[in-house]
N, C-alpha and C. Protein backbone atom coordinates (compact mmCIF):
# COMPACT_ATOMS: atom_id res chain seq x y z
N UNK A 1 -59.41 -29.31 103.31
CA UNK A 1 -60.21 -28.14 103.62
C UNK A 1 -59.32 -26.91 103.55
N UNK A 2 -59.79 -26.06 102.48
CA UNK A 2 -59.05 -24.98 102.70
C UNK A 2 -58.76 -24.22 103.76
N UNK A 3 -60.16 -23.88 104.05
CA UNK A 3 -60.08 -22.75 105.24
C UNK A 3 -59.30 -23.38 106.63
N UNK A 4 -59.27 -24.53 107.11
CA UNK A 4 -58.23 -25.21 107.59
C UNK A 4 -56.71 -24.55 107.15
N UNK A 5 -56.45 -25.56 106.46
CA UNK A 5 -55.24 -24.89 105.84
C UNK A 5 -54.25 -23.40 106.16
N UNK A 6 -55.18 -22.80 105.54
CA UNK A 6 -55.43 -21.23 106.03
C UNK A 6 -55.15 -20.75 106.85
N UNK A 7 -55.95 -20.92 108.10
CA UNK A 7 -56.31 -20.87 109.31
C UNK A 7 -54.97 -21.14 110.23
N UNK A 8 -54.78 -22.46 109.74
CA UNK A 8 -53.48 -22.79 110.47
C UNK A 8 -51.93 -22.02 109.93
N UNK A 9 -51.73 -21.81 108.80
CA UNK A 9 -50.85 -20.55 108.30
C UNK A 9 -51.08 -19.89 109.17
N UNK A 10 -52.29 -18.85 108.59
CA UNK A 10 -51.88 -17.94 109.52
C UNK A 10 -51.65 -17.58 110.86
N UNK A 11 -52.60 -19.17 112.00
CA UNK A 11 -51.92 -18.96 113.07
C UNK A 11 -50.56 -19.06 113.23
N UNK A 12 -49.89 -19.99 112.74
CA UNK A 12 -48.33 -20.10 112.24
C UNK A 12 -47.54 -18.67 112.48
N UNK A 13 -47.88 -18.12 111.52
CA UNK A 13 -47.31 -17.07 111.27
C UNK A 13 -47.42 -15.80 112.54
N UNK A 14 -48.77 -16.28 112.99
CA UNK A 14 -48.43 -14.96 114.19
C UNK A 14 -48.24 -16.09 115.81
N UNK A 15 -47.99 -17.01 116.17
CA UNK A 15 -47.30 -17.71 116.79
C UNK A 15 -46.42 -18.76 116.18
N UNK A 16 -45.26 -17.92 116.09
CA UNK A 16 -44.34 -19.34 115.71
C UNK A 16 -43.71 -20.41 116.59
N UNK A 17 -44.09 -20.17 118.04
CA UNK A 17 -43.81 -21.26 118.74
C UNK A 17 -44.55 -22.65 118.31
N UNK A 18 -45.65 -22.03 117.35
CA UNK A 18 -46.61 -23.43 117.68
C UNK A 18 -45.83 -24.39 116.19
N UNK A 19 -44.83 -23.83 115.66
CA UNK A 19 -44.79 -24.20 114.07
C UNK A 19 -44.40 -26.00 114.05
N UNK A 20 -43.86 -26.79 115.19
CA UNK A 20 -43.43 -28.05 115.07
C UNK A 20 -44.93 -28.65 115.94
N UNK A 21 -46.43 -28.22 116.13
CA UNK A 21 -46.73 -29.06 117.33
C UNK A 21 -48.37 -28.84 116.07
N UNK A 22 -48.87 -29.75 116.56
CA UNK A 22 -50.58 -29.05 116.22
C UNK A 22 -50.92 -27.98 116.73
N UNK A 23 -51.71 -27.10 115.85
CA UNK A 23 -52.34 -25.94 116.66
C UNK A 23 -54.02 -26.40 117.67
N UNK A 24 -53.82 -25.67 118.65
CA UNK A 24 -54.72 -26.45 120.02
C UNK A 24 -55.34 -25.02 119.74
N UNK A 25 -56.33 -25.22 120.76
CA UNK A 25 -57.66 -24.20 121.23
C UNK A 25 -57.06 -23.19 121.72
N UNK A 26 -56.35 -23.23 122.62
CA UNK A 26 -55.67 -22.47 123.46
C UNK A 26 -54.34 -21.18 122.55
N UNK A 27 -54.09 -21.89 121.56
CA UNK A 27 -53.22 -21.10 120.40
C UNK A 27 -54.55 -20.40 119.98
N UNK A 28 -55.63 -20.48 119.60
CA UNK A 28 -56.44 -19.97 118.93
C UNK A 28 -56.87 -18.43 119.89
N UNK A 29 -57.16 -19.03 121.07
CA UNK A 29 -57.85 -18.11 122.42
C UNK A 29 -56.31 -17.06 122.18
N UNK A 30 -55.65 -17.63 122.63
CA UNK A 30 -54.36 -17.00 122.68
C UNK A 30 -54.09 -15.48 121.98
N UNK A 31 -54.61 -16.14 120.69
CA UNK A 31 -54.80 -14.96 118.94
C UNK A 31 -55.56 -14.14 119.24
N UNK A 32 -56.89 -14.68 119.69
CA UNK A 32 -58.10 -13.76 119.22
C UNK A 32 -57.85 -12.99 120.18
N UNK A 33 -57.59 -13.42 121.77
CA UNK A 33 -57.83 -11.95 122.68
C UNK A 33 -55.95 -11.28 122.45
N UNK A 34 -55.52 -11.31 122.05
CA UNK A 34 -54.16 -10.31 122.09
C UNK A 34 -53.89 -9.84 120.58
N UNK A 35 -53.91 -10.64 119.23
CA UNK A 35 -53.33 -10.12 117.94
C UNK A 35 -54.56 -9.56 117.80
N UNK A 36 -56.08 -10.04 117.85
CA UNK A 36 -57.01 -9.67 117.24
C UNK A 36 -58.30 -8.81 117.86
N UNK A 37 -57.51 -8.39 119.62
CA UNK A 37 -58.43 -7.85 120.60
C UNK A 37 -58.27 -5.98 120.29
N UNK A 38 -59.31 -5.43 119.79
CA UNK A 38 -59.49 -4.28 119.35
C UNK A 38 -59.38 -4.31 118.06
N UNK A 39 -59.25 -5.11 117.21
CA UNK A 39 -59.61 -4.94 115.54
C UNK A 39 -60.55 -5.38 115.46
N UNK A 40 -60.91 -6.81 115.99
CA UNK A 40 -62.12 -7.47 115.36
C UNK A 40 -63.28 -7.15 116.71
N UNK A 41 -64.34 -7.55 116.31
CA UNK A 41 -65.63 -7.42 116.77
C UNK A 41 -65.88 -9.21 116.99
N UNK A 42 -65.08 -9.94 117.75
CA UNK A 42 -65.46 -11.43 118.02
C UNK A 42 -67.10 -11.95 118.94
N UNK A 43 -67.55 -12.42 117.97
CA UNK A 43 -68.57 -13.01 118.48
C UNK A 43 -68.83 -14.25 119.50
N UNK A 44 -68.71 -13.65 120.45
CA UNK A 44 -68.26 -14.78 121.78
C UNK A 44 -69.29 -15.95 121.72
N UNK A 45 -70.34 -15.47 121.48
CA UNK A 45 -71.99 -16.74 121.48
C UNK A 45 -71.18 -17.64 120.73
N UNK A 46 -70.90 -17.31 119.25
CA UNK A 46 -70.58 -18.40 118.31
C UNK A 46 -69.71 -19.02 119.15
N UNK A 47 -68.46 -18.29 119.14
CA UNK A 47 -67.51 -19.11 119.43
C UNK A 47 -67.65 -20.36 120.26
N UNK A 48 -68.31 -19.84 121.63
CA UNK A 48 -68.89 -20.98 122.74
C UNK A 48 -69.96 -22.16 122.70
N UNK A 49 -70.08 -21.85 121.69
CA UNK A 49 -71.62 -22.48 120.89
C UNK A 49 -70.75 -23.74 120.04
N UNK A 50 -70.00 -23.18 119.29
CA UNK A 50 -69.40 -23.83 117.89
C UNK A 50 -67.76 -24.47 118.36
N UNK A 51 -67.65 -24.11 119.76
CA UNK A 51 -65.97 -24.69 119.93
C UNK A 51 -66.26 -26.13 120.61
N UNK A 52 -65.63 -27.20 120.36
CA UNK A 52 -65.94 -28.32 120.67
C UNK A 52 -64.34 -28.30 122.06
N UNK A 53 -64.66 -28.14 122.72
CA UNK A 53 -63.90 -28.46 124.05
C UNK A 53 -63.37 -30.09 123.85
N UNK A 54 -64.16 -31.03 123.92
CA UNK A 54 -63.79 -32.44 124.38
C UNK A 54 -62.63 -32.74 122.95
N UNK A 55 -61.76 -31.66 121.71
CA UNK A 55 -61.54 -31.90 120.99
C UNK A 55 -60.43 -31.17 120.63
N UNK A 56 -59.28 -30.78 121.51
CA UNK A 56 -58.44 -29.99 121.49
C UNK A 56 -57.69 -29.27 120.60
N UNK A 57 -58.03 -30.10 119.06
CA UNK A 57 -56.42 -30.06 118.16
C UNK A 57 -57.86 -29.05 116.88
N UNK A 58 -57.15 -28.27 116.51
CA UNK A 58 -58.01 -27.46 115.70
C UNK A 58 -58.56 -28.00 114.78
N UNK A 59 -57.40 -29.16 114.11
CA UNK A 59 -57.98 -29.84 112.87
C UNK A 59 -59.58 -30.73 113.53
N UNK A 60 -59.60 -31.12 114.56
CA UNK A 60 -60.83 -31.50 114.63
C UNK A 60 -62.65 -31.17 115.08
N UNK A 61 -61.97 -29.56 114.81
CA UNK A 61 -63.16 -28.69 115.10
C UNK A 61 -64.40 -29.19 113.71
N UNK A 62 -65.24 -28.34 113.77
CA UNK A 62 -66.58 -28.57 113.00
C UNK A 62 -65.96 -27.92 111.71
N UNK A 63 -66.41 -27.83 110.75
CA UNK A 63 -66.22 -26.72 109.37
C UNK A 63 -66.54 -25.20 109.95
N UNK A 64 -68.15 -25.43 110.64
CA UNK A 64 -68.54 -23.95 110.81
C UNK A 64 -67.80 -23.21 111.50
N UNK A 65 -66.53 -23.94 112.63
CA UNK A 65 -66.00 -23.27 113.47
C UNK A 65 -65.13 -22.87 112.98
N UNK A 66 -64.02 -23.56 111.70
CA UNK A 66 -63.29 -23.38 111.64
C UNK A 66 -63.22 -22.30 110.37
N UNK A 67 -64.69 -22.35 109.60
CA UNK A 67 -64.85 -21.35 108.50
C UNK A 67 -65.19 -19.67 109.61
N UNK A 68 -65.97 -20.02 110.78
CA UNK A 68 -65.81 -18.62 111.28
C UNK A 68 -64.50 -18.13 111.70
N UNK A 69 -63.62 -19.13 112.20
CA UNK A 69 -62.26 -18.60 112.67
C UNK A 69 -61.91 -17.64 111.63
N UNK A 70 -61.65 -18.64 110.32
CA UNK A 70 -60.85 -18.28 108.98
C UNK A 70 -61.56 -16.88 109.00
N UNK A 71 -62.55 -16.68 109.19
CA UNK A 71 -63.28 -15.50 108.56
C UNK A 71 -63.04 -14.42 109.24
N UNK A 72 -62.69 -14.99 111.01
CA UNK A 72 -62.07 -13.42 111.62
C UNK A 72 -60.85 -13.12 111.28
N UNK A 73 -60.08 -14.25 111.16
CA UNK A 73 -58.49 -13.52 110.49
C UNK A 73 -58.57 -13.52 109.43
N UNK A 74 -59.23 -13.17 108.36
CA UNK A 74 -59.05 -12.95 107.12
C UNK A 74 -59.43 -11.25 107.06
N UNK A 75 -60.24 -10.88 108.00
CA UNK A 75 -60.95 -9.60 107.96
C UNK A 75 -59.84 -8.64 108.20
């Protein structure tokens, strides 16, 4: 999956602590409210709607979640 892929770069790149571990939920939360809080316009419904909690490791989110992620850091 690309947008996977992606996704995980570029969290990479703006946390490099995470670069030896899987990226988790919490790396993601982490992004959106501090690198991406006042650029983007995050849609909290989706997010809470579309984040699978019982499923920690990003790679095992849904597509839709992980194509909306890709789509806020790509913007």
């Amino acid at each position: 999956m690309k947008a996977l892929e992606e996704l995980t770069r570029e969290i990479r790149e703006k946390l490099p602590e995470s670069e030896n571990r899987e990226i988790v939920l919490s790396d993601l939360m982490y992004m959106i409210l501090v690198h991406l809080s006042g650029n983007q316009e995050v849609n909290i419904y989706k997010l809470t709607h579309e984040w699978n909690l019982s499923k920690p490791n990003l790679k095992d989110q849904s597509p839709e979640l992980i194509n909306f992620l890709h789509g806020l850091i790509k913007k």
